[in-house]
C-alpha atoms as a PDB file:
ATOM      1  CA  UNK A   1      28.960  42.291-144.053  1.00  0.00           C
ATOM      2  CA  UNK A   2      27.467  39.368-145.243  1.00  0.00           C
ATOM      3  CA  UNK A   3      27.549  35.562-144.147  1.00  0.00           C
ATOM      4  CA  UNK A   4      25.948  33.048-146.715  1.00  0.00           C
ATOM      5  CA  UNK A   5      24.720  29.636-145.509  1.00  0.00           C
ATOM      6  CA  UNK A   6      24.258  26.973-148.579  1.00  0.00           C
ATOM      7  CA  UNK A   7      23.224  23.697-148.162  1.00  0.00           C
ATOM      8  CA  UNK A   8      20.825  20.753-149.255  1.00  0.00           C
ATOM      9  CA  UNK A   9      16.940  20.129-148.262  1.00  0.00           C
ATOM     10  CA  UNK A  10      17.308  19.364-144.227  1.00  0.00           C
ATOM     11  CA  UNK A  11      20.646  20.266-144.007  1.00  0.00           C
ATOM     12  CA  UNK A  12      20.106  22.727-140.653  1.00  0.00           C
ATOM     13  CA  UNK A  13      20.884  25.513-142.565  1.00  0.00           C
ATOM     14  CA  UNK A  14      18.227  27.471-141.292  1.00  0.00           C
ATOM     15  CA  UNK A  15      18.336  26.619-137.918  1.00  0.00           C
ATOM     16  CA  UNK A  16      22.150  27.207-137.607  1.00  0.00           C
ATOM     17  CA  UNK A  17      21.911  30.941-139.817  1.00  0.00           C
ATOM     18  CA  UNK A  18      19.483  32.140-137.295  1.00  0.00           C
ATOM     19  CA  UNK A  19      21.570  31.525-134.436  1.00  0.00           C
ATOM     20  CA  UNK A  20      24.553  32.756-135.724  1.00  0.00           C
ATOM     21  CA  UNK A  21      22.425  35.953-136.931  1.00  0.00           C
ATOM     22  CA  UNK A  22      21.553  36.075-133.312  1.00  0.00           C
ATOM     23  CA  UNK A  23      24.853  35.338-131.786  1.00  0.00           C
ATOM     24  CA  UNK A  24      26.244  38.202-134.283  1.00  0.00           C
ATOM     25  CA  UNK A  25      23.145  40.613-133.396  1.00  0.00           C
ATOM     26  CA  UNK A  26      22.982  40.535-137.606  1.00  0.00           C
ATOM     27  CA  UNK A  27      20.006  39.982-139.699  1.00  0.00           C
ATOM     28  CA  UNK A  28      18.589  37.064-140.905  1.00  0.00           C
ATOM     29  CA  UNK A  29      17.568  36.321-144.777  1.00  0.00           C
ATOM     30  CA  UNK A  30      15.601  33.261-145.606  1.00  0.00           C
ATOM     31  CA  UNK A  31      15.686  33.167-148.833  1.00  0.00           C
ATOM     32  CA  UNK A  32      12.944  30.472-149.371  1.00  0.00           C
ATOM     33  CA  UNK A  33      10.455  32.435-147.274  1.00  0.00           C
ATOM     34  CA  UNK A  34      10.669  35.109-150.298  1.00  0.00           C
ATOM     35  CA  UNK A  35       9.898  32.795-152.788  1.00  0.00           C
ATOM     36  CA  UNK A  36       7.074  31.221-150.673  1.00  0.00           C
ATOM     37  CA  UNK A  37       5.507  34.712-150.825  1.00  0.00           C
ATOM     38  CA  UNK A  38       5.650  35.417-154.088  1.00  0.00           C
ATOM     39  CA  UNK A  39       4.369  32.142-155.120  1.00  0.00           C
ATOM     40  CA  UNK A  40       1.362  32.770-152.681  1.00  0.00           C
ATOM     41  CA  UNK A  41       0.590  35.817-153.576  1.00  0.00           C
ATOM     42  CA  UNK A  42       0.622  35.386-157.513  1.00  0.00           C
ATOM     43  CA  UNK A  43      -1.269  32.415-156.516  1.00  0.00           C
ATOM     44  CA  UNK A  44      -3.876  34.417-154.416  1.00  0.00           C
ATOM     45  CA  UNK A  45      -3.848  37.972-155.804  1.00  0.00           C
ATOM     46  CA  UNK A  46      -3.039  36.930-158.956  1.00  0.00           C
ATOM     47  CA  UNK A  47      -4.886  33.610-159.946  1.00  0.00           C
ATOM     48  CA  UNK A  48      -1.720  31.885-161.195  1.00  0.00           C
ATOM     49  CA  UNK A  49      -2.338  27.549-160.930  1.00  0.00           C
ATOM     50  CA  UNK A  50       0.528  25.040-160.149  1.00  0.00           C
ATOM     51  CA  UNK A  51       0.157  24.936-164.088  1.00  0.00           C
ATOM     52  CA  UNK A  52       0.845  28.908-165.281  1.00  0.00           C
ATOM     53  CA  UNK A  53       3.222  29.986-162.526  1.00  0.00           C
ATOM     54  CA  UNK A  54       6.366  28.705-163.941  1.00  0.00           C
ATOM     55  CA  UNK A  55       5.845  31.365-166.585  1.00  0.00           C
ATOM     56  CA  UNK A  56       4.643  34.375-164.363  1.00  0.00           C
ATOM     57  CA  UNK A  57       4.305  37.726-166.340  1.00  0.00           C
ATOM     58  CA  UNK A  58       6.781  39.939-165.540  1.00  0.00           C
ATOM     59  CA  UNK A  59       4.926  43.070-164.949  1.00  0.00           C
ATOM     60  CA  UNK A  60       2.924  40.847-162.410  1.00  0.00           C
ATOM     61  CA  UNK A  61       6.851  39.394-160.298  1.00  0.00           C
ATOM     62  CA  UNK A  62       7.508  43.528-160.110  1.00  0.00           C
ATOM     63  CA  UNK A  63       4.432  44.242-158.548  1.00  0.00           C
ATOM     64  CA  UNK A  64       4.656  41.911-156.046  1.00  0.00           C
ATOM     65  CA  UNK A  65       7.902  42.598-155.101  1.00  0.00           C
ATOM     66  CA  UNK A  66       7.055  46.072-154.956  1.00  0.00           C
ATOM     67  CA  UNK A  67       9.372  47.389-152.120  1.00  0.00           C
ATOM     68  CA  UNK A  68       6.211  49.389-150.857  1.00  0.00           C
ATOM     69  CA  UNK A  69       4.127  46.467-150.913  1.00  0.00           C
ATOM     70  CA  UNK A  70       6.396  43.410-149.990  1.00  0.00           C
ATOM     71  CA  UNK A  71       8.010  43.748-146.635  1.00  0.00           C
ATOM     72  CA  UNK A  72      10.122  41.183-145.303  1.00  0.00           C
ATOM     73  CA  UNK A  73      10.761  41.432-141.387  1.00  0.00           C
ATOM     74  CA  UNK A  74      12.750  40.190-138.811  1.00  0.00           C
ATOM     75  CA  UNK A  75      13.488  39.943-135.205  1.00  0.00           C
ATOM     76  CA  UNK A  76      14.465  37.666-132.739  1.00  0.00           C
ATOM     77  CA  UNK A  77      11.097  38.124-130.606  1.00  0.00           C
ATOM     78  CA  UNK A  78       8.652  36.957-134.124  1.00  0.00           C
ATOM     79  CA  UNK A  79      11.059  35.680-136.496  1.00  0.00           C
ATOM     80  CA  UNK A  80      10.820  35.885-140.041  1.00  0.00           C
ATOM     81  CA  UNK A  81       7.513  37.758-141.414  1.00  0.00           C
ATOM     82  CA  UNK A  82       6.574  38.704-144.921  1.00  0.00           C
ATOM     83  CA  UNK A  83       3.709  41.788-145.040  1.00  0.00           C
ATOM     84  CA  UNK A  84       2.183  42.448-148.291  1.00  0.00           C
ATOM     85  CA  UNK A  85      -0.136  45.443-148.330  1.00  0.00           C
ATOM     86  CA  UNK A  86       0.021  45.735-144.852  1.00  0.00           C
ATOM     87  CA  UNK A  87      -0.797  42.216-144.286  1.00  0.00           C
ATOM     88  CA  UNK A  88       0.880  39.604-142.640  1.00  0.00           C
ATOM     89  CA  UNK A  89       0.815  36.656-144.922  1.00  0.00           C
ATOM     90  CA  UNK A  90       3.522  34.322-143.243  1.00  0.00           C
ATOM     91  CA  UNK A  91       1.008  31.875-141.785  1.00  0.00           C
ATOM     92  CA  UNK A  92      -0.101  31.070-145.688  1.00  0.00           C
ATOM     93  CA  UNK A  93       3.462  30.280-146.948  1.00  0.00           C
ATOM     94  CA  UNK A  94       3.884  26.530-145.851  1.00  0.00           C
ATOM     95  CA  UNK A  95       2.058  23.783-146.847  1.00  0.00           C
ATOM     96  CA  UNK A  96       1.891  21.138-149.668  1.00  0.00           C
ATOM     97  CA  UNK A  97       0.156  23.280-152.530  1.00  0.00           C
ATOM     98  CA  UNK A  98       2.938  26.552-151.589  1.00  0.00           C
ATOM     99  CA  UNK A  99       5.593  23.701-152.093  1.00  0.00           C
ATOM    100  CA  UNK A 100       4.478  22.863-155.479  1.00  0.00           C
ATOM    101  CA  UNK A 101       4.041  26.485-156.333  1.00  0.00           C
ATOM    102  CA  UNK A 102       7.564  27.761-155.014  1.00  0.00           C
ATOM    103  CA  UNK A 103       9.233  24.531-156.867  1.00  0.00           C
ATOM    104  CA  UNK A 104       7.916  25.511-159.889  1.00  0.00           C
ATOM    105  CA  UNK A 105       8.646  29.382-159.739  1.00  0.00           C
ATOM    106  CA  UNK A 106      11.898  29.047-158.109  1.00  0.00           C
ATOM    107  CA  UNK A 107      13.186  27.902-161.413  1.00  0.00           C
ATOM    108  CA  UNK A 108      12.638  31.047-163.515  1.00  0.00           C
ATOM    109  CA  UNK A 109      15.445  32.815-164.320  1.00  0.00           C
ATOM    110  CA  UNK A 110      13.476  36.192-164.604  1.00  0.00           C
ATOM    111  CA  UNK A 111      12.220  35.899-161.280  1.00  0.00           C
ATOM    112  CA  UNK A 112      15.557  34.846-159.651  1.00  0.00           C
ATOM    113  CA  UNK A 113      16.972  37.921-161.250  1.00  0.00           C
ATOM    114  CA  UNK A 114      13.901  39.946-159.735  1.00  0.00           C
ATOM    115  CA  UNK A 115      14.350  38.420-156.260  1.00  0.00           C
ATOM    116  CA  UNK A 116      17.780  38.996-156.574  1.00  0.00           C
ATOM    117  CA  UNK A 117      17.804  42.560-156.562  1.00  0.00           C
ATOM    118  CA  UNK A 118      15.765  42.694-153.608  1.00  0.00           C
ATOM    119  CA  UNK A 119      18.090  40.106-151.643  1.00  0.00           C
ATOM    120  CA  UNK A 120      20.703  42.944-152.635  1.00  0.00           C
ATOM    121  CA  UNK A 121      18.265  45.713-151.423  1.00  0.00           C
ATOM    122  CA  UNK A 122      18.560  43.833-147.684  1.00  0.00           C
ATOM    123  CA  UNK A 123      21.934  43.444-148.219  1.00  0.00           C
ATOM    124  CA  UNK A 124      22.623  47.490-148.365  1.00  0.00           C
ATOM    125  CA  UNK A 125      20.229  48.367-145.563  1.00  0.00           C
ATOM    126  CA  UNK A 126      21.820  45.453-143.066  1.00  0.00           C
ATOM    127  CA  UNK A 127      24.235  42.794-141.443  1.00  0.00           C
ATOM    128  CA  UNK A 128      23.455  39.720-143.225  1.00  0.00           C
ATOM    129  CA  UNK A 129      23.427  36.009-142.697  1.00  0.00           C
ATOM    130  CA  UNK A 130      21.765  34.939-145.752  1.00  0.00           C
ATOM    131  CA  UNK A 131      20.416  31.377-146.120  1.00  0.00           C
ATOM    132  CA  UNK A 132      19.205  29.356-149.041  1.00  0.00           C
ATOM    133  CA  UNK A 133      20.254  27.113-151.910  1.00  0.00           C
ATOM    134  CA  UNK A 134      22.617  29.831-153.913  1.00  0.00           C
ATOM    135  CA  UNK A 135      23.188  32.591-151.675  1.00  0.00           C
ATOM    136  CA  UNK A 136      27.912  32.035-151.671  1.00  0.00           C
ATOM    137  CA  UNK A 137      27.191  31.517-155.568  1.00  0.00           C
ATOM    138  CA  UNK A 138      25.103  33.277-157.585  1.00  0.00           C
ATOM    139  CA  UNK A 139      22.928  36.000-155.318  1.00  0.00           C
ATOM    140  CA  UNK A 140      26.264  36.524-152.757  1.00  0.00           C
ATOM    141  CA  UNK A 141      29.698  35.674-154.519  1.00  0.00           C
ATOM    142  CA  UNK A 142      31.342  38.147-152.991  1.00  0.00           C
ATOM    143  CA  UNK A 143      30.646  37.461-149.713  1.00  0.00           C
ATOM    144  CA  UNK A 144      33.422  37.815-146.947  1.00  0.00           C
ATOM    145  CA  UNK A 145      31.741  34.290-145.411  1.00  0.00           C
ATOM    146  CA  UNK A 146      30.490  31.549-146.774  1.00  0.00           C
ATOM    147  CA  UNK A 147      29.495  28.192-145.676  1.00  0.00           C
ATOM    148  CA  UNK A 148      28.061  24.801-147.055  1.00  0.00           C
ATOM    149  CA  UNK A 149      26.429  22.913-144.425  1.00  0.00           C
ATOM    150  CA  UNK A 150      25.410  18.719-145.453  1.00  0.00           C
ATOM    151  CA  UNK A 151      24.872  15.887-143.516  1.00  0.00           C
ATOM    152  CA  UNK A 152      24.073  12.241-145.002  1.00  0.00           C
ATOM    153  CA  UNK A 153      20.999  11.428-146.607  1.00  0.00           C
ATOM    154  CA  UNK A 154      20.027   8.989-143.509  1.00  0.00           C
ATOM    155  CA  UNK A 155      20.224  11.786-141.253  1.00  0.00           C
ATOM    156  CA  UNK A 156      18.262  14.274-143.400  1.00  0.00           C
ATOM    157  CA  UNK A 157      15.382  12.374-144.280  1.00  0.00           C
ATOM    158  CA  UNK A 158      15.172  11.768-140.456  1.00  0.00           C
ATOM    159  CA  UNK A 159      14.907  15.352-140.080  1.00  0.00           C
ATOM    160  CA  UNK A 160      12.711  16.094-142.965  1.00  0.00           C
ATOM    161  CA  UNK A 161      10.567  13.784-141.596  1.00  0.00           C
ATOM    162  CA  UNK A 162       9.894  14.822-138.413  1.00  0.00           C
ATOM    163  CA  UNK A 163       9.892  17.981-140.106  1.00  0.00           C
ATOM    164  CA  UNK A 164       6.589  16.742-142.111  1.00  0.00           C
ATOM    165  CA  UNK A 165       5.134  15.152-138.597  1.00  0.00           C
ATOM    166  CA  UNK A 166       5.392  18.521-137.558  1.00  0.00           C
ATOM    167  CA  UNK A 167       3.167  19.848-140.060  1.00  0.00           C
ATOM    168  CA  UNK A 168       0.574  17.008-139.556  1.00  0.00           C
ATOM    169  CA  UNK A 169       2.033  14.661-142.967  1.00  0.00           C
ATOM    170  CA  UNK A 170       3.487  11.190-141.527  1.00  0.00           C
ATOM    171  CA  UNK A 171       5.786   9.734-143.729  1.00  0.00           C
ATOM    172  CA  UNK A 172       7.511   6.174-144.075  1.00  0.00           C
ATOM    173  CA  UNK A 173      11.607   6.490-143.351  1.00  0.00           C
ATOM    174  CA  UNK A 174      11.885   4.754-147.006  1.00  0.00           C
ATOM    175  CA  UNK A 175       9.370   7.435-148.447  1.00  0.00           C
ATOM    176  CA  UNK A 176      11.280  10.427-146.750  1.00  0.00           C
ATOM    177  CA  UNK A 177      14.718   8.796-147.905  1.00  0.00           C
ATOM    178  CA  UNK A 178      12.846   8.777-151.738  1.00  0.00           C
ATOM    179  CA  UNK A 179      12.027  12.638-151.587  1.00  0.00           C
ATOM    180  CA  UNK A 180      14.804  13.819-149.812  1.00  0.00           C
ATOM    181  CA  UNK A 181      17.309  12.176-152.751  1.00  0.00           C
ATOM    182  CA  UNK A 182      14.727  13.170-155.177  1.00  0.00           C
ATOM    183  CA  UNK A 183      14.660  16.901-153.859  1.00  0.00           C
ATOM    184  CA  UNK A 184      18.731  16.625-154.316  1.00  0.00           C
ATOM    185  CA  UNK A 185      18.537  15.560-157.760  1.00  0.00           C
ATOM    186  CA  UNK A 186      16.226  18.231-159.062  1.00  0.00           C
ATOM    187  CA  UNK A 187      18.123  21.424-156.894  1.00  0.00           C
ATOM    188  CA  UNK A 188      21.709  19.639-158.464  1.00  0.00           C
ATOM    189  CA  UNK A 189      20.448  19.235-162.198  1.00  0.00           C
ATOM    190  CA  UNK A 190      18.697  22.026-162.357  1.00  0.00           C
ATOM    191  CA  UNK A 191      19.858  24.812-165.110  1.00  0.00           C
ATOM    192  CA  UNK A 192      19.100  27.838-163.091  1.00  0.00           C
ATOM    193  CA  UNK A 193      21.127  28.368-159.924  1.00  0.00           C
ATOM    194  CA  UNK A 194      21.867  24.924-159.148  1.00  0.00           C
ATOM    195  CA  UNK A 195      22.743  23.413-155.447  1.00  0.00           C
ATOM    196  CA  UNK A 196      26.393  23.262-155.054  1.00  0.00           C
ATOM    197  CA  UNK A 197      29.524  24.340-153.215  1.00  0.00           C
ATOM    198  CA  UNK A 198      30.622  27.835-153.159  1.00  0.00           C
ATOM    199  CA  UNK A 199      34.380  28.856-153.938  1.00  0.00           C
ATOM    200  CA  UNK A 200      35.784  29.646-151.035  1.00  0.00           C
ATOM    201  CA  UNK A 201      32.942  27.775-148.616  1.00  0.00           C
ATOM    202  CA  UNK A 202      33.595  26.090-145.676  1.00  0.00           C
ATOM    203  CA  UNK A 203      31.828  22.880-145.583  1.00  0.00           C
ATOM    204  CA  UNK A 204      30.439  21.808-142.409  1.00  0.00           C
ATOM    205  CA  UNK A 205      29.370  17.751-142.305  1.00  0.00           C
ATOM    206  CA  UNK A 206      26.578  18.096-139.385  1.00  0.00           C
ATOM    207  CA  UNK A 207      25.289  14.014-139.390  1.00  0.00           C
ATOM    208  CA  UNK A 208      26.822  13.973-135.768  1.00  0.00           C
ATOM    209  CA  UNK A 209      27.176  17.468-134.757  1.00  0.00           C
ATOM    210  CA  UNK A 210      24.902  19.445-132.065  1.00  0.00           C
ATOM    211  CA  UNK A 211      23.640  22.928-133.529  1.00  0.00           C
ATOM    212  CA  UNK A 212      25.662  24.618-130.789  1.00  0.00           C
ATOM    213  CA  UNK A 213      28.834  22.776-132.079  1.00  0.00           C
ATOM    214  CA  UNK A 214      28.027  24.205-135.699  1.00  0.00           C
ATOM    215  CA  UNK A 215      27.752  27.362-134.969  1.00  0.00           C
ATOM    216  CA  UNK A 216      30.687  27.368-132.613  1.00  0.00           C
ATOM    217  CA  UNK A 217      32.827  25.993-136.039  1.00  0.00           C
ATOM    218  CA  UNK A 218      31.187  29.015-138.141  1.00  0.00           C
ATOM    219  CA  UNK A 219      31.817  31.628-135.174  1.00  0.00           C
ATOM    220  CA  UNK A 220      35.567  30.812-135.236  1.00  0.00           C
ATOM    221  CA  UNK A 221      36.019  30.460-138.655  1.00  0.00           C
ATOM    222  CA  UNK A 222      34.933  34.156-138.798  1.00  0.00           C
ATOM    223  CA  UNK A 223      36.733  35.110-135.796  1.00  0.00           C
ATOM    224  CA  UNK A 224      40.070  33.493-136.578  1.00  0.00           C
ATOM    225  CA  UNK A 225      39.889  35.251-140.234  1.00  0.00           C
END
């Protein structure tokens, strides 16, 4: 079965699909950690420059994603790890030059057709609770669950600011508020997969909600259907 979790930049979607993945004993897809590899790795194995890797060869995507040589992972006791070549590259995949890379990447429809197919691949092999910006509408439709999860802008750029602190960047409320709306105009406008509601979602308003009460609203709304 899978469970998609859509929502906007500091929504809580990730925090709330790994808890329900736990609280279901399913497995948990991050979809953003995939494309945070790839860009990394075209980046490091590859020499591609914030200026080329919007355009990535193709030949170059399907090695990378190379089922023998990308691994994603995950458990409860490590979390979410991506091994390429039999190396753990997750502590590379964060950071301000990986978020320019992944922005620009993320876009191109080649590779979201690419990454797709190994989304699918994770899909067949497990119990999902996949989490991202398009997972109910273009990578899932058919999911048996979906879910949008939002909150107000106020509250998110809150959160994506201490999100920043916690990554040693200190930003200004005003100057979180500016890239957090900013970061909602590009993933609504843009052509390929764009941010919005699923058919069928459930949308979940989490400004003055606890984690625990969001996940107890998406555990019910599975168990009552």
């Amino acid at each position: 079965m899978v469970i998609t979790i859509d929502g906007p930049v500091a929504s809580g979607k990730s925090t709330a699909s790994r808890r329900l993945a736990q609280r279901l004993g399913y497995f948990y897809l991050y979809s953003g950690m995939l494309y945070r590899a790839l860009a990394y790795i075209l980046s490091d194995r590859y020499g591609y420059g914030a200026d080329h890797i919007k355009e990535p060869l193709e030949n170059d995507v399907r090695e990378v994603l190379d089922p023998l040589r990308f691994v994603y992972r995950y458990d409860d006791q490590y979390g979410v790890r991506i091994v390429y070549d039999g190396a753990d590259v997750t502590p590379f995949l964060k950071g301000s030059f990986i978020d320019k890379l992944v922005s620009r990447i993320a876009s191109n429809a080649n590779v979201r057709l690419l990454m797709r197919r190994l989304q699918h691949q994770l899909a067949d092999e497990h119990d999902l609770v996949a989490e991202g910006r398009d997972m109910g509408t273009v990578v899932f439709p058919e999911a048996e669950f979906k879910f949008f999860l939002t909150a107000s802008l106020a509250v998110r750029a809150q959160r994506w600011q201490r999100m920043q602190r916690k990554r040693g960047t200190d930003f200004s409320i005003d100057e979180a508020t500016k890239r957090v709306d900013e970061r909602d105009q590009r993933d609504c406008a843009r052509s390929i997969a764009p941010l919005c509601v699923p058919v069928g979602a459930t949308i979940i308003d989490n400004s003055d909600l606890t984690v625990d009460e969001v996940i107890e609203r998406m555990f019910e709304e599975i168990r009552s259907r």
